[in-house]
N, C-alpha and C. Protein backbone atom coordinates (compact mmCIF):
# COMPACT_ATOMS: atom_id res chain seq x y z
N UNK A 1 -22.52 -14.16 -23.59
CA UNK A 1 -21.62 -14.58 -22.56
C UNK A 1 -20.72 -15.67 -23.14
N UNK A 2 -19.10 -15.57 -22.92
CA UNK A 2 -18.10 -16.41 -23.44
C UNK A 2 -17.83 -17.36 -21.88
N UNK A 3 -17.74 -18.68 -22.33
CA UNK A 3 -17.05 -19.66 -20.96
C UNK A 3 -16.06 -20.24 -21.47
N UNK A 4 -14.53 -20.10 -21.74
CA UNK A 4 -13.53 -20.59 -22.28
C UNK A 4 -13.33 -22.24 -21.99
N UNK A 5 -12.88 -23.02 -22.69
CA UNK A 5 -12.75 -24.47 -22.41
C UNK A 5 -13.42 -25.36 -23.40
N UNK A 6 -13.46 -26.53 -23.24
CA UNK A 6 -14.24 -28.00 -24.16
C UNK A 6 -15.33 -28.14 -23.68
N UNK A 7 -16.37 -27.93 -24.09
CA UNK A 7 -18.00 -28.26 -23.67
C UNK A 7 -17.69 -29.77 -23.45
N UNK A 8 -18.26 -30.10 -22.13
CA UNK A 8 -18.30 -31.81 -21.81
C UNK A 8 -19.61 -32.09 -22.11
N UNK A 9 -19.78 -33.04 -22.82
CA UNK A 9 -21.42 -33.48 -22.94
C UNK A 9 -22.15 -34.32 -21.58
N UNK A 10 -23.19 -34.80 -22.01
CA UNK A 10 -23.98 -34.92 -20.82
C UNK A 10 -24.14 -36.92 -21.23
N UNK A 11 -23.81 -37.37 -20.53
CA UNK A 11 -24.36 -39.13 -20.67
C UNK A 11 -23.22 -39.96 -20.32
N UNK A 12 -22.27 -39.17 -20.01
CA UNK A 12 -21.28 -40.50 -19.99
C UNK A 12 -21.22 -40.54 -18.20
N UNK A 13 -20.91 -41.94 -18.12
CA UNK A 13 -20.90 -42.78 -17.00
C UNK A 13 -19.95 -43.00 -15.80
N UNK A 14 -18.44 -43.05 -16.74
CA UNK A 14 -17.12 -43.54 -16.18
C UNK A 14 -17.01 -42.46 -14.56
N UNK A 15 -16.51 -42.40 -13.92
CA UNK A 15 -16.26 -41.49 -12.96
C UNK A 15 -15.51 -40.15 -13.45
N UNK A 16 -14.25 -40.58 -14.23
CA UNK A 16 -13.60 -39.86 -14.71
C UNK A 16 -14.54 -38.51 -15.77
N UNK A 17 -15.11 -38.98 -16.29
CA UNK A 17 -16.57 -38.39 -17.39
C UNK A 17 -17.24 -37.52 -16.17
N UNK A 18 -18.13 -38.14 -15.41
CA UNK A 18 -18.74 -37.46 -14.32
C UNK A 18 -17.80 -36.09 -13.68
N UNK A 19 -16.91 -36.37 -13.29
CA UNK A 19 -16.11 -35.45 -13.21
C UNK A 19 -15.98 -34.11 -12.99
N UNK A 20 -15.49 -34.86 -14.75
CA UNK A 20 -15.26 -33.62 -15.81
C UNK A 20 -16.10 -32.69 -16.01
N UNK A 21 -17.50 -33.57 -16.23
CA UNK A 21 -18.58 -32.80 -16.23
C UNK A 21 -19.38 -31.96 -14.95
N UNK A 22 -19.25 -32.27 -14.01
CA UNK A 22 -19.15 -31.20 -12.70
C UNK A 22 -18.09 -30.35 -12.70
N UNK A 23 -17.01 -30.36 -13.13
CA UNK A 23 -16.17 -29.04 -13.56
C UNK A 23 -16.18 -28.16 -14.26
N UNK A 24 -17.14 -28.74 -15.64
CA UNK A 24 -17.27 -28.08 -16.69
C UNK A 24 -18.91 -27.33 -16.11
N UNK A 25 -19.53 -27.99 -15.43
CA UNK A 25 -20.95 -27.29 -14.98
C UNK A 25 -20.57 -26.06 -14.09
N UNK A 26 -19.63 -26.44 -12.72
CA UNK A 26 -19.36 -25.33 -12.04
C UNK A 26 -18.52 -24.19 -12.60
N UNK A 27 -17.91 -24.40 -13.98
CA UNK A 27 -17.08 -23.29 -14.64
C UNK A 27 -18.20 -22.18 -15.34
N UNK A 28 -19.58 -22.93 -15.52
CA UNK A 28 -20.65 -22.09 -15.97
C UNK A 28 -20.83 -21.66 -15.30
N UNK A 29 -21.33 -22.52 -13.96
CA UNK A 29 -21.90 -21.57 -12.95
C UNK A 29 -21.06 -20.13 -12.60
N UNK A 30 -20.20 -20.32 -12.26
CA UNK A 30 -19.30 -19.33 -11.40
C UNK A 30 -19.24 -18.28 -12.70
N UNK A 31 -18.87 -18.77 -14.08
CA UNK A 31 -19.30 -17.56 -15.03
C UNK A 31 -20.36 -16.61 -14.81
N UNK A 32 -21.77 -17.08 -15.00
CA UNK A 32 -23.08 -16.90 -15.30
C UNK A 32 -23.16 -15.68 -13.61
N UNK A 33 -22.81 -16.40 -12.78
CA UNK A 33 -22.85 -15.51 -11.61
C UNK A 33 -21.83 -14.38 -11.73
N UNK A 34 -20.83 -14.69 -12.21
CA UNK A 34 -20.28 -13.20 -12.39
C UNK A 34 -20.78 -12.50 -12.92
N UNK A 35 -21.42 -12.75 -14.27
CA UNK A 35 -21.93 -11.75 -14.99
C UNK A 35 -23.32 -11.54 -14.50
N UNK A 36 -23.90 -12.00 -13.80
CA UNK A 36 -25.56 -12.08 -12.99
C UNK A 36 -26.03 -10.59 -13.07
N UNK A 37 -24.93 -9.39 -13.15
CA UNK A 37 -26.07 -8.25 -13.06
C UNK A 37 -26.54 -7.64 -14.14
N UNK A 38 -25.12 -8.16 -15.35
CA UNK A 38 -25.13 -8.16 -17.20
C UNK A 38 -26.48 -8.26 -17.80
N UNK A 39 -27.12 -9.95 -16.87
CA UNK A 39 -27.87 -10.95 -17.75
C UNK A 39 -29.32 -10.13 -17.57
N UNK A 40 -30.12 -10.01 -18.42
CA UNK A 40 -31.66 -10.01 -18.26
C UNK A 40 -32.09 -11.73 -18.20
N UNK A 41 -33.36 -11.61 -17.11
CA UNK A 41 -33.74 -13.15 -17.14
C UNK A 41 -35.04 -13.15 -16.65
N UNK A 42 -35.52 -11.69 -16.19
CA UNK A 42 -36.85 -11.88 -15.59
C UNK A 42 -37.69 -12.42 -16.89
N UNK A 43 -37.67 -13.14 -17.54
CA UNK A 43 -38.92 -13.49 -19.17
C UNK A 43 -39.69 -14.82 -18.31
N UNK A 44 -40.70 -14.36 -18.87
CA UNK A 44 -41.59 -15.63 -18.42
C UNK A 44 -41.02 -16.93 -19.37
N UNK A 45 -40.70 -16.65 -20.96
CA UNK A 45 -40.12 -17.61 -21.59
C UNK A 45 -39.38 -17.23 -22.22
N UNK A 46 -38.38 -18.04 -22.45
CA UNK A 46 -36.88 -17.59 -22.61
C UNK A 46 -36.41 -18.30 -24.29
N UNK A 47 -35.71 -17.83 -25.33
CA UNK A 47 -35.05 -17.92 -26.24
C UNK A 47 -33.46 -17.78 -25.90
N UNK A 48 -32.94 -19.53 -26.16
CA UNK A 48 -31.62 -19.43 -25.75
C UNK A 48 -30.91 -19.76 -26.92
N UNK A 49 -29.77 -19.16 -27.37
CA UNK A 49 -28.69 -19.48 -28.14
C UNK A 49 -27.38 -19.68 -27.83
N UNK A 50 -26.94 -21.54 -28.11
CA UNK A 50 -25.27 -21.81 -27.55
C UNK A 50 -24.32 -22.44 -29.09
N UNK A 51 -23.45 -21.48 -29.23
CA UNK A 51 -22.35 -21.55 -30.15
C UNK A 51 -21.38 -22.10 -29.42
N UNK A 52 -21.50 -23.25 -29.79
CA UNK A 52 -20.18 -24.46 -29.66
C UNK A 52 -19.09 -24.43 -30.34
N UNK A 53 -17.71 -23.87 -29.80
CA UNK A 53 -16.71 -23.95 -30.76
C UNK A 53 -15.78 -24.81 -30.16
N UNK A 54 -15.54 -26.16 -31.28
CA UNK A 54 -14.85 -26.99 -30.72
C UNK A 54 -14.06 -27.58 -31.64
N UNK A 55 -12.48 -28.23 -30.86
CA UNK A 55 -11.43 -28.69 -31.93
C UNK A 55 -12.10 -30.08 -32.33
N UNK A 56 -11.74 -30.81 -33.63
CA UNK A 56 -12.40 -32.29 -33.65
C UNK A 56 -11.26 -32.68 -34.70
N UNK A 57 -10.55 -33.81 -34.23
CA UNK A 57 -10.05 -34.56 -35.05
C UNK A 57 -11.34 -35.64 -35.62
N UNK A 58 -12.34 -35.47 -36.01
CA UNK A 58 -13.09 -36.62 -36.29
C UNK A 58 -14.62 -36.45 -35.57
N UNK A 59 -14.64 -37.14 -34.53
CA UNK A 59 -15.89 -37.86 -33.54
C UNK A 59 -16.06 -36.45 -32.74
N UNK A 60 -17.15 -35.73 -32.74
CA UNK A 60 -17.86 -34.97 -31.92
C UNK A 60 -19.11 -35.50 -31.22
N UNK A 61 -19.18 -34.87 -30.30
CA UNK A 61 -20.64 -35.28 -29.23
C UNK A 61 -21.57 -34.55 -30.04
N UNK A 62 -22.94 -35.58 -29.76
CA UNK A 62 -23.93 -35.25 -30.36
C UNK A 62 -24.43 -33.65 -29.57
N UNK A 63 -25.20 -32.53 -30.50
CA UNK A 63 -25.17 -31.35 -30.10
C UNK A 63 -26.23 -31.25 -28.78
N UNK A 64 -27.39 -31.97 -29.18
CA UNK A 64 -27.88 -32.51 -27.80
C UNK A 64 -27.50 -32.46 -26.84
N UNK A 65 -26.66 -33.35 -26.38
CA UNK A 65 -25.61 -34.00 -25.31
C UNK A 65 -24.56 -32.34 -24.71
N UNK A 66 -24.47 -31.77 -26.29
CA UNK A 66 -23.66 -30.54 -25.33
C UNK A 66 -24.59 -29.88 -24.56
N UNK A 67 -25.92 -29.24 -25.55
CA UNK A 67 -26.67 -28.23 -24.78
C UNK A 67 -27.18 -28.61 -23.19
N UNK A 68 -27.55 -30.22 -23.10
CA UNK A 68 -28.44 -30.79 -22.12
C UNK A 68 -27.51 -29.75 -20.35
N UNK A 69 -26.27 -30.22 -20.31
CA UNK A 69 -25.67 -30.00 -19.23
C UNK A 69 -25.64 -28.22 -19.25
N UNK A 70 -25.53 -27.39 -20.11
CA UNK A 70 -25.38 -25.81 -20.28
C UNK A 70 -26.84 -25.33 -19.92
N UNK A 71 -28.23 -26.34 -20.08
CA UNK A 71 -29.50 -25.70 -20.10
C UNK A 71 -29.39 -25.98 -18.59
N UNK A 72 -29.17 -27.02 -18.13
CA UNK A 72 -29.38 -27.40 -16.59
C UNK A 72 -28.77 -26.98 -15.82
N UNK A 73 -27.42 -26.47 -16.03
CA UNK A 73 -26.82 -25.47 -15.02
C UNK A 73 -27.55 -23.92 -14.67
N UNK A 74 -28.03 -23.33 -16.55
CA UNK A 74 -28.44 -22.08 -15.91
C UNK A 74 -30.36 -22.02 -15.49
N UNK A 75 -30.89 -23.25 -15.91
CA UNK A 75 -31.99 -23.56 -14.89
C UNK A 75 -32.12 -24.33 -13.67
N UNK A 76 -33.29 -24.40 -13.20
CA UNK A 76 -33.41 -25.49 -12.44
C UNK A 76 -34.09 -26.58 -13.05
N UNK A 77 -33.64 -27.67 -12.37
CA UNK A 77 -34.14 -28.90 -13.25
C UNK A 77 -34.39 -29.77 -11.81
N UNK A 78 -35.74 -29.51 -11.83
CA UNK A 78 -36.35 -30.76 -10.40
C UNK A 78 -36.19 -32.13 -11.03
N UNK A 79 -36.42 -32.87 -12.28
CA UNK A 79 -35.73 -34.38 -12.22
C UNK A 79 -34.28 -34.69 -11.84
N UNK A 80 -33.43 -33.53 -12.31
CA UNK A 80 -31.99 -34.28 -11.89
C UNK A 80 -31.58 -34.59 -10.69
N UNK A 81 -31.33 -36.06 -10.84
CA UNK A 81 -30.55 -36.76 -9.38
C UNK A 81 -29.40 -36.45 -8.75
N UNK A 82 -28.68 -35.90 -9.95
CA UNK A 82 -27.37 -35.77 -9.72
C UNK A 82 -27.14 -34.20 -8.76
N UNK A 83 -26.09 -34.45 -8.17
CA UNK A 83 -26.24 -33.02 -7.50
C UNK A 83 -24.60 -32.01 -7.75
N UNK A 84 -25.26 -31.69 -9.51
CA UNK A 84 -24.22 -30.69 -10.31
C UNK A 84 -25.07 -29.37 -10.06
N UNK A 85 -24.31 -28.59 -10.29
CA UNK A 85 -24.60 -27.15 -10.32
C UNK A 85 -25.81 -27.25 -11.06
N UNK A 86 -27.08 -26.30 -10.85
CA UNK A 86 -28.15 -26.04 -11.55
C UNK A 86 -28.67 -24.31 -11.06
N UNK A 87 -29.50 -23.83 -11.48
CA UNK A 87 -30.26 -22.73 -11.14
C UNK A 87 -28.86 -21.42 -11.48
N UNK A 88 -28.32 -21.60 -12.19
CA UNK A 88 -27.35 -20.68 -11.88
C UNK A 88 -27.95 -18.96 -12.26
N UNK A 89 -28.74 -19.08 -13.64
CA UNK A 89 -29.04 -17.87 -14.12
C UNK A 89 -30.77 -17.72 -13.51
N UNK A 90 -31.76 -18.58 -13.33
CA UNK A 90 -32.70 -18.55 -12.76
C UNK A 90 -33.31 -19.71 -11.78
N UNK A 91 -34.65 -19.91 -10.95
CA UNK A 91 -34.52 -20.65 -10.58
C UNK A 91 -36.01 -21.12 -11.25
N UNK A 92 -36.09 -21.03 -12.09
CA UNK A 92 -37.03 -21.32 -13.27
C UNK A 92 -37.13 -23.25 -13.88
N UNK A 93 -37.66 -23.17 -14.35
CA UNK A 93 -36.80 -24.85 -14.95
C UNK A 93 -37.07 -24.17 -16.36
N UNK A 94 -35.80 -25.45 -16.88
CA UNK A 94 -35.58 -25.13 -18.33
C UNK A 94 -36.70 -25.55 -19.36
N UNK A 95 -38.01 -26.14 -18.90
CA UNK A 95 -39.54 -25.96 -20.04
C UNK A 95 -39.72 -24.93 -20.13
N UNK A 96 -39.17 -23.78 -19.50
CA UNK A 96 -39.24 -22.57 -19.77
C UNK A 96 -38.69 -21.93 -21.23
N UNK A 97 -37.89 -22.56 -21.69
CA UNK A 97 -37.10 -22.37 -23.15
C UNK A 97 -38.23 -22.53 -24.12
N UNK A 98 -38.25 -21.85 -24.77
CA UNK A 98 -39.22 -21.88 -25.80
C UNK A 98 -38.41 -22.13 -27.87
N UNK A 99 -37.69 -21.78 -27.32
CA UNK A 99 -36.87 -21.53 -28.16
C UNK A 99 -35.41 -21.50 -28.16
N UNK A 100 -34.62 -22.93 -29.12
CA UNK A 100 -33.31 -23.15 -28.31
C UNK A 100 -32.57 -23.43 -29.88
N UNK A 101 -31.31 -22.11 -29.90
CA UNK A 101 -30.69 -22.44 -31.29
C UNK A 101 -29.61 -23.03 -31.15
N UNK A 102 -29.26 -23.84 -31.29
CA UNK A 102 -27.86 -24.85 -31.15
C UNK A 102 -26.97 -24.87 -32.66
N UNK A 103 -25.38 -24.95 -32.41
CA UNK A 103 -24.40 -24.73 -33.15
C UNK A 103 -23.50 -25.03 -33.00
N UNK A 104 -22.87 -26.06 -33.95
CA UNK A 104 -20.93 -26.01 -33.66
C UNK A 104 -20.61 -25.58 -34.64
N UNK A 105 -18.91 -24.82 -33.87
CA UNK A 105 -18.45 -24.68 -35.29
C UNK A 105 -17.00 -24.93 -34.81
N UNK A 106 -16.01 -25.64 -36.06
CA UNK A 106 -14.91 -25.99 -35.59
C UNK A 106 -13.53 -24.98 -35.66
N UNK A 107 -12.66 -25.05 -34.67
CA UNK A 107 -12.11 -23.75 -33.93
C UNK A 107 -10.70 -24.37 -33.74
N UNK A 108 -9.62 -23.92 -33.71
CA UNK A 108 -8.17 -24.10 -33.37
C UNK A 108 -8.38 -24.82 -31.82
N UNK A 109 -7.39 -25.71 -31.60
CA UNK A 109 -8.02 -26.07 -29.93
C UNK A 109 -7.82 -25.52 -28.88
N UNK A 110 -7.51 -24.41 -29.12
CA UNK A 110 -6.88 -23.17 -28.09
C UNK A 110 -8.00 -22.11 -27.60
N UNK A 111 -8.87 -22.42 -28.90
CA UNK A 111 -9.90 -21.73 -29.12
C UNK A 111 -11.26 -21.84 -28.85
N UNK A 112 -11.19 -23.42 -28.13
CA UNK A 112 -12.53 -23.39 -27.44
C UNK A 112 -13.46 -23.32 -26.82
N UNK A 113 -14.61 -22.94 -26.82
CA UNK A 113 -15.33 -22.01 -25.65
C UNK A 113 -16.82 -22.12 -26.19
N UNK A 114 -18.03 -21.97 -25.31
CA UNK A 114 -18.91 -21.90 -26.00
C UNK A 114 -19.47 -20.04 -25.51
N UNK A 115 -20.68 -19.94 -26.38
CA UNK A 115 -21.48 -18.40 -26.79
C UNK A 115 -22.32 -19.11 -26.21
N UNK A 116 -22.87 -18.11 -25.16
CA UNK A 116 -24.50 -18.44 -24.79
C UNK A 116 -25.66 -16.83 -25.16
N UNK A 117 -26.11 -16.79 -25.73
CA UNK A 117 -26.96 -15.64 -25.77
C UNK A 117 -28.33 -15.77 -25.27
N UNK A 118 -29.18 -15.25 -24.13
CA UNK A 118 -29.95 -15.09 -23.26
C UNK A 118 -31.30 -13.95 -23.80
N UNK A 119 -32.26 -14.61 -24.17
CA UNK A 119 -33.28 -13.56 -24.62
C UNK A 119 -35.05 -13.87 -23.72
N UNK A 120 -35.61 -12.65 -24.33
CA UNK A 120 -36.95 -13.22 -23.73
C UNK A 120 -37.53 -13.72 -25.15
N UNK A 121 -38.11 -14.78 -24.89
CA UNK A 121 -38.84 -15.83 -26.31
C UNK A 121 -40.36 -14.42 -26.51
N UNK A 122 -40.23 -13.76 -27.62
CA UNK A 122 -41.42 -13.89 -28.13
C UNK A 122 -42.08 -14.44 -29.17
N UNK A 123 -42.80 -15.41 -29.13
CA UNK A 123 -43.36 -16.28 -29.98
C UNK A 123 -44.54 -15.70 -30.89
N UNK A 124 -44.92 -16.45 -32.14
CA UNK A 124 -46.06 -15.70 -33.02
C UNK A 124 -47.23 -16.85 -32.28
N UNK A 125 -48.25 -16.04 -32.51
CA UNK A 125 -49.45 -16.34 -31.95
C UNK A 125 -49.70 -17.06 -32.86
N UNK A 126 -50.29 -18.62 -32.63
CA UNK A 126 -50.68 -20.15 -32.70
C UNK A 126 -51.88 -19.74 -33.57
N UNK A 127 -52.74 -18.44 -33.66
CA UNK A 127 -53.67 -18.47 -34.71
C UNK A 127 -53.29 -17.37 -36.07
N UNK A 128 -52.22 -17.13 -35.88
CA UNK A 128 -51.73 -16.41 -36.42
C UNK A 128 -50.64 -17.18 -38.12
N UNK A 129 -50.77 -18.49 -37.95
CA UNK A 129 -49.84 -18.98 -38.57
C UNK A 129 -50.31 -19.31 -39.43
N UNK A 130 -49.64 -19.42 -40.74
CA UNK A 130 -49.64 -19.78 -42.22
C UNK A 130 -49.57 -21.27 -42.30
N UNK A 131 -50.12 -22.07 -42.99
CA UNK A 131 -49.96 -23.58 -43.43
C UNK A 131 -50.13 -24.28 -41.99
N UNK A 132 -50.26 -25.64 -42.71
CA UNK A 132 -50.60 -26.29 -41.59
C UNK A 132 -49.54 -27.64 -41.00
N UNK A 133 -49.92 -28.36 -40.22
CA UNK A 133 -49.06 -29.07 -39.82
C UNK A 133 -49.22 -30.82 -40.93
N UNK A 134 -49.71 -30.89 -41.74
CA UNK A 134 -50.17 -31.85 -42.83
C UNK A 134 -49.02 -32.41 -43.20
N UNK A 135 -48.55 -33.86 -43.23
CA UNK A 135 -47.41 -34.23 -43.58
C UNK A 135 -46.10 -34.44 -42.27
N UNK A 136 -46.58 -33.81 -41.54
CA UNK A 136 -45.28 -33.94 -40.38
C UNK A 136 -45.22 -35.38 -39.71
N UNK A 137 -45.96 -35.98 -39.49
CA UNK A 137 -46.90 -36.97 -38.75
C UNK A 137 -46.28 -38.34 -39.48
């Protein structure tokens, strides 16, 4: 699924910021619902992938900050206070993600939009795995 425009990140404060970012949430939403009969979503856990293509003279938002507001629109998210678009693709919450590939890549500024690709997570079985976790810590 393509949503044309500047991914607004998620943290800023100003009114003007807030905004933006309820515009940029309801431009998902109203996407995600158009395409609602496209999407598969019944997965108990979900593998999501968002390709960020964005112009940057310089300073980009941390990739974090983009995904946070794109996961919370198409879940539900019972902590958020704020009352932006959420649940759009399920009414699931987003601990449901099991698996989340994040990406920018930089694009003409005419050209920006993010990729969301929508899967069911199947994961390898926890006794199934090679090496151990030694060193991470």
């Amino acid at each position: 699924m393509k949503i044309e425009g500047r991914a607004v990140p998620w943290g800023s404060n100003t009114e003007e910021d807030k905004q933006r970012l309820l515009d940029w949430r309801t431009k998902i939403r109203s996407k995600v619902k158009a395409e609602r009969e496209n999407i598969k979503c019944n997965f108990d856990k979900f593998k999501i992938t968002i390709l960020f293509y964005m112009f940057s003279k310089g300073n980009q938002p941390d990739i974090d900050n983009l995904a946070k507001p794109v996961l919370d629109t198409l879940f539900t998210d019972k902590h958020e206070k704020e009352k932006y678009p959420k649940g759009a693709l399920t009414d699931k919450d987003d601990n449901k993600v099991y698996e989340l590939i994040l990406k920018k890549q930089d694009c003409d500024k005419d050209a920006q939009r993010i990729e969301i690709t929508i899967e069911e997570y199947v994961g390898e079985d926890a006794s199934e795995r090679v090496g151990t976790s030694e060193g991470w810590g």
